[in-house]
N, C-alpha and C. Protein backbone atom coordinates (compact mmCIF):
# COMPACT_ATOMS: atom_id res chain seq x y z
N UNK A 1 94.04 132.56 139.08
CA UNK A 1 92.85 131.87 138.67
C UNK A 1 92.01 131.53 139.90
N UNK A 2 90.84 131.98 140.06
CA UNK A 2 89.60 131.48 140.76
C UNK A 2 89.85 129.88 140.91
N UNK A 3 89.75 129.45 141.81
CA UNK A 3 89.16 128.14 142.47
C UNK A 3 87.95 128.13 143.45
N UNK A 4 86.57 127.08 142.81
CA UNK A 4 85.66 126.71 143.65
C UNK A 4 85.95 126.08 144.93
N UNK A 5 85.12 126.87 146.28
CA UNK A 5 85.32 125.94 147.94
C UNK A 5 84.38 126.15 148.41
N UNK A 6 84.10 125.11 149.07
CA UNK A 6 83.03 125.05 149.74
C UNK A 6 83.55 124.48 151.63
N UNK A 7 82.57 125.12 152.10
CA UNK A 7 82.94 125.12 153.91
C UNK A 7 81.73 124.35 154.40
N UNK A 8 81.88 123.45 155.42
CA UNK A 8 80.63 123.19 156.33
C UNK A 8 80.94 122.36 157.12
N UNK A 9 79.75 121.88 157.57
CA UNK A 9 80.47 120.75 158.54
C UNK A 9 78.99 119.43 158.30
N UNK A 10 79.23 118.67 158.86
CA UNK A 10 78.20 117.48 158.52
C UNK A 10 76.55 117.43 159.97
N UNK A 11 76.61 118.78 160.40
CA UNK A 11 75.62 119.28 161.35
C UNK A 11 75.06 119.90 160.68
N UNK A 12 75.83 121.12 159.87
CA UNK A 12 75.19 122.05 159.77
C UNK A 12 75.39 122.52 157.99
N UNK A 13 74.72 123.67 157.56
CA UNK A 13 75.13 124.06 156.02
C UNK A 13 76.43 123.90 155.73
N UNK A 14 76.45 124.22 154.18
CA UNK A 14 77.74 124.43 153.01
C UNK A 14 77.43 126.04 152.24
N UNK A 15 78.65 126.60 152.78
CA UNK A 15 78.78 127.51 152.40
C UNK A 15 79.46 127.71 150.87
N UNK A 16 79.93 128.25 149.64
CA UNK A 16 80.86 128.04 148.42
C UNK A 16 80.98 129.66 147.72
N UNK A 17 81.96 129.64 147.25
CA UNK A 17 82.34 130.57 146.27
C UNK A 17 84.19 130.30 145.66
N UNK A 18 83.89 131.52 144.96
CA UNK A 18 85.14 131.05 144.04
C UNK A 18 86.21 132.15 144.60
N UNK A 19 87.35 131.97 145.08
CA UNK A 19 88.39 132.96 145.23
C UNK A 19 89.42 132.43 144.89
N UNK A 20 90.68 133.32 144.90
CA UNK A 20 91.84 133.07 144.36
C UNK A 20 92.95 132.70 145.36
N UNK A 21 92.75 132.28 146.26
CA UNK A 21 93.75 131.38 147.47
C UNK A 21 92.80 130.55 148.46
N UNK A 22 93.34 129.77 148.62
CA UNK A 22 93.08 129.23 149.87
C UNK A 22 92.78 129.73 151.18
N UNK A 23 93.59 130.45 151.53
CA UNK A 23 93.81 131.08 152.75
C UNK A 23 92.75 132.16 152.94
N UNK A 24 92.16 133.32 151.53
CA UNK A 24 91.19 133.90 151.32
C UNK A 24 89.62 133.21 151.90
N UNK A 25 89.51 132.34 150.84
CA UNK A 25 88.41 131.35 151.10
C UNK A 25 87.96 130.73 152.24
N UNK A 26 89.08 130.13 153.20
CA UNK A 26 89.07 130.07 154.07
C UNK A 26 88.31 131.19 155.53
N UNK A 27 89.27 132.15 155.23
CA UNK A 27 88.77 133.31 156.44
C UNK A 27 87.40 133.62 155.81
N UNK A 28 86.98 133.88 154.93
CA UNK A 28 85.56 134.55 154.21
C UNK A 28 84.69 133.66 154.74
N UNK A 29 84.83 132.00 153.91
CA UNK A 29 83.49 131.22 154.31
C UNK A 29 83.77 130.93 155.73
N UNK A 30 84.80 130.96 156.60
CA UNK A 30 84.47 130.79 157.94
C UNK A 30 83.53 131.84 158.48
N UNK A 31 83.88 133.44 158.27
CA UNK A 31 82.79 134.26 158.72
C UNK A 31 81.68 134.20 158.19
N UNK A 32 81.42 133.33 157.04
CA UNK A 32 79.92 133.08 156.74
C UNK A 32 79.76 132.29 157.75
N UNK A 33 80.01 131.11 157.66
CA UNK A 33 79.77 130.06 158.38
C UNK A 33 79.10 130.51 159.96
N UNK A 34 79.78 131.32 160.10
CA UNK A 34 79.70 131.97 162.15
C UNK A 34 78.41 133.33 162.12
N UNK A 35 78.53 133.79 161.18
CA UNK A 35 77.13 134.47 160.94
C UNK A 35 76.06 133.91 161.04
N UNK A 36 75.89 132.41 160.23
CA UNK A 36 74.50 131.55 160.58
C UNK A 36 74.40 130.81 161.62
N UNK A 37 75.93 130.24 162.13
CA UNK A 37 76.22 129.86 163.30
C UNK A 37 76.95 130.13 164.29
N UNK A 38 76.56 131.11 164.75
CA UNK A 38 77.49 131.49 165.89
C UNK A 38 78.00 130.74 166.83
N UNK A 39 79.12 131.12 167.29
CA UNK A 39 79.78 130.13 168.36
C UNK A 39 81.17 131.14 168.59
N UNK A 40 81.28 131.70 169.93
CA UNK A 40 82.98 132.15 170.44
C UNK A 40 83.54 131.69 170.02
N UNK A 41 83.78 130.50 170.43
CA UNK A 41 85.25 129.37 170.40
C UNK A 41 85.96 128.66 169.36
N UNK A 42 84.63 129.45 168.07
CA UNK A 42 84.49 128.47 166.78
C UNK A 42 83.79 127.44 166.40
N UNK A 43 83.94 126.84 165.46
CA UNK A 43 83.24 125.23 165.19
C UNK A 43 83.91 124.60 164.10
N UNK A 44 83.68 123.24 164.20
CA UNK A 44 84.54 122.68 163.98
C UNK A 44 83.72 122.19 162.33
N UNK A 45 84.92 122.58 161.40
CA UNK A 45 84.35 122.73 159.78
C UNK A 45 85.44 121.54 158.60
N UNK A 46 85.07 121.43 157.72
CA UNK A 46 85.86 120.88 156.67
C UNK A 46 85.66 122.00 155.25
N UNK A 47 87.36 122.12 154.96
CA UNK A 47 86.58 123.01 153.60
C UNK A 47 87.09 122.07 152.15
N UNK A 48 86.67 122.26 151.05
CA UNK A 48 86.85 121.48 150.14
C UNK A 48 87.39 122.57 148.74
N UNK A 49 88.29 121.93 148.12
CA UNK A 49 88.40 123.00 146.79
C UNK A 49 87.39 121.23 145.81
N UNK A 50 86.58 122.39 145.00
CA UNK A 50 85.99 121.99 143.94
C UNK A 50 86.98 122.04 142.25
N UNK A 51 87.18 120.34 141.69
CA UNK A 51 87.95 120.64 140.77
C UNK A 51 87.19 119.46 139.92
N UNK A 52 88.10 119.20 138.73
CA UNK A 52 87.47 118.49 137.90
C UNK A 52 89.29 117.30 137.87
N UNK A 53 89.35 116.05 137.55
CA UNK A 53 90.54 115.47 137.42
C UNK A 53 90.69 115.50 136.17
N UNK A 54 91.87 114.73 135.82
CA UNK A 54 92.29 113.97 134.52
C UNK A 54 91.63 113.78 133.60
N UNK A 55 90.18 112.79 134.32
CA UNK A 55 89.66 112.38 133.16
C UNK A 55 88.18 113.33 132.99
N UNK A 56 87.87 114.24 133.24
CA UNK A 56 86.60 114.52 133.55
C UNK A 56 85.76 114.92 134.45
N UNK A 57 85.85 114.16 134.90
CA UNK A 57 85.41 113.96 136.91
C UNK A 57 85.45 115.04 137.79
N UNK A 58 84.20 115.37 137.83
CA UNK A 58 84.64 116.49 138.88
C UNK A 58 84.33 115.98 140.17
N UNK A 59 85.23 116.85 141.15
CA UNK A 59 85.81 116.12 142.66
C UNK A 59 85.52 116.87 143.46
N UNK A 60 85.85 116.59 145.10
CA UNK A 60 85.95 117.24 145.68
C UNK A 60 86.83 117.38 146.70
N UNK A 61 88.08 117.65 146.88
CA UNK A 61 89.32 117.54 147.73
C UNK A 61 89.31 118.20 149.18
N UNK A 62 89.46 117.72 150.18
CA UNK A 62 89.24 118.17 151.27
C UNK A 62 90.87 118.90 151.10
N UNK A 63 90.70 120.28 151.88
CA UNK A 63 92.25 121.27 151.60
C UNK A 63 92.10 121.65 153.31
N UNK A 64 91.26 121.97 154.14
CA UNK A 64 91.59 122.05 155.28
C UNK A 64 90.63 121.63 156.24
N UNK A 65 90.42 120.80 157.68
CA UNK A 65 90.17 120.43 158.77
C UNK A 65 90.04 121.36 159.79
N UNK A 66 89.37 121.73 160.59
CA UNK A 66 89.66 122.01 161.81
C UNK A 66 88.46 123.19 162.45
N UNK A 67 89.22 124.31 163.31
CA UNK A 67 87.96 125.51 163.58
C UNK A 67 87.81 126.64 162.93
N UNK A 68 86.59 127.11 162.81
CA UNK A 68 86.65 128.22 161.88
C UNK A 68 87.69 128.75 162.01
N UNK A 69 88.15 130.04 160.71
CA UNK A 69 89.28 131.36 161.24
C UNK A 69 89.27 132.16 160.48
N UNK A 70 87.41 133.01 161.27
CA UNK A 70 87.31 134.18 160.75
C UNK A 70 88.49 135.20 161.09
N UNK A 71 89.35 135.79 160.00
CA UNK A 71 90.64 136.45 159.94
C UNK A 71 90.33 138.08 159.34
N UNK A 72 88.95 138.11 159.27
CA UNK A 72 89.04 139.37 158.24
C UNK A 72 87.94 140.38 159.25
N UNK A 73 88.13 141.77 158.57
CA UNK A 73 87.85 143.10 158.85
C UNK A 73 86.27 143.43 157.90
N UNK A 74 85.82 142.67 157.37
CA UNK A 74 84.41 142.79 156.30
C UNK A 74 83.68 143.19 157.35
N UNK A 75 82.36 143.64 156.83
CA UNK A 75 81.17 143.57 157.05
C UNK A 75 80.32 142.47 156.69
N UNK A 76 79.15 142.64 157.32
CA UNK A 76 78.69 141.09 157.61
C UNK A 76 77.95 141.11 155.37
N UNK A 77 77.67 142.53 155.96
CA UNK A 77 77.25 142.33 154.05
C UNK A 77 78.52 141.78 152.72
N UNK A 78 79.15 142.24 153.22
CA UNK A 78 80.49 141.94 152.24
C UNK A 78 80.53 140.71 152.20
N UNK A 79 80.29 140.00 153.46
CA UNK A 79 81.40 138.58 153.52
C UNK A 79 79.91 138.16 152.71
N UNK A 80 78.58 137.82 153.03
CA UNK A 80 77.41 136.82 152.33
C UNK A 80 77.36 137.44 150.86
N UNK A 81 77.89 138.70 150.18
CA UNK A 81 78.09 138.82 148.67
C UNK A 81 78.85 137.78 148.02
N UNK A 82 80.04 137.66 149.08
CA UNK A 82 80.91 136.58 147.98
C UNK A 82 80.80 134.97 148.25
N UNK A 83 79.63 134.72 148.76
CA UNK A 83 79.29 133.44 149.56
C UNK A 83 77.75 133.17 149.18
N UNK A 84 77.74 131.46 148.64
CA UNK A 84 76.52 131.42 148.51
C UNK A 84 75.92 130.20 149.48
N UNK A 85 74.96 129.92 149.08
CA UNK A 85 74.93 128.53 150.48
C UNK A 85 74.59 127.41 149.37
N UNK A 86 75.29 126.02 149.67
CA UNK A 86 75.37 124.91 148.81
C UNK A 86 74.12 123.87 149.60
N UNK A 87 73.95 122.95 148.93
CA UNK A 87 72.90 122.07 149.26
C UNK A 87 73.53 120.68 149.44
N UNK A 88 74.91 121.06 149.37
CA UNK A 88 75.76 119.50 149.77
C UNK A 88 75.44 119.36 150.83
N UNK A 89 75.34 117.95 150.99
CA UNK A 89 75.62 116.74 152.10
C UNK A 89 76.06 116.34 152.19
């Protein structure tokens, strides 16, 4: 099952889309992320899975901290197909 995430950091945009791990989501919206913002060394991001709780409520759970980790072999077109840009703050 697809889960909504969203990537960014509180400088700069929010990246989101829906994939089926964590670890996926992760490497993808980081190479979005470094496409609009480049940086060698990385930058420093929060990513969030988008869910709804118990009662209704939809949330937003922080799932990982730290520097990007673009991990993947895409093209720059591939990775912004499955990535859209969010308007969170």
């Amino acid at each position: 099952m697809e889960k909504s995430y969203t990537l960014g950091n509180c400088l700069r945009g929010h990246f989101t889309g829906k994939f089926i791990s964590q670890e996926i989501a992760l490497g993808i919206l980081s190479a979005r992320f470094l496409l609009s913002y480049p940086n060698g060394a990385g930058r420093f991001i929060q990513m969030y899975v988008n869910s709804e709780n118990d009662f209704g409520f939809k949330q937003d759970l922080i799932c990982y901290e730290g520097l990007t980790r673009p991990n993947l072999d895409l093209s720059d077109a591939a990775i912004t197909e499955q990535c859209e840009r969010s308007h969170k703050m």
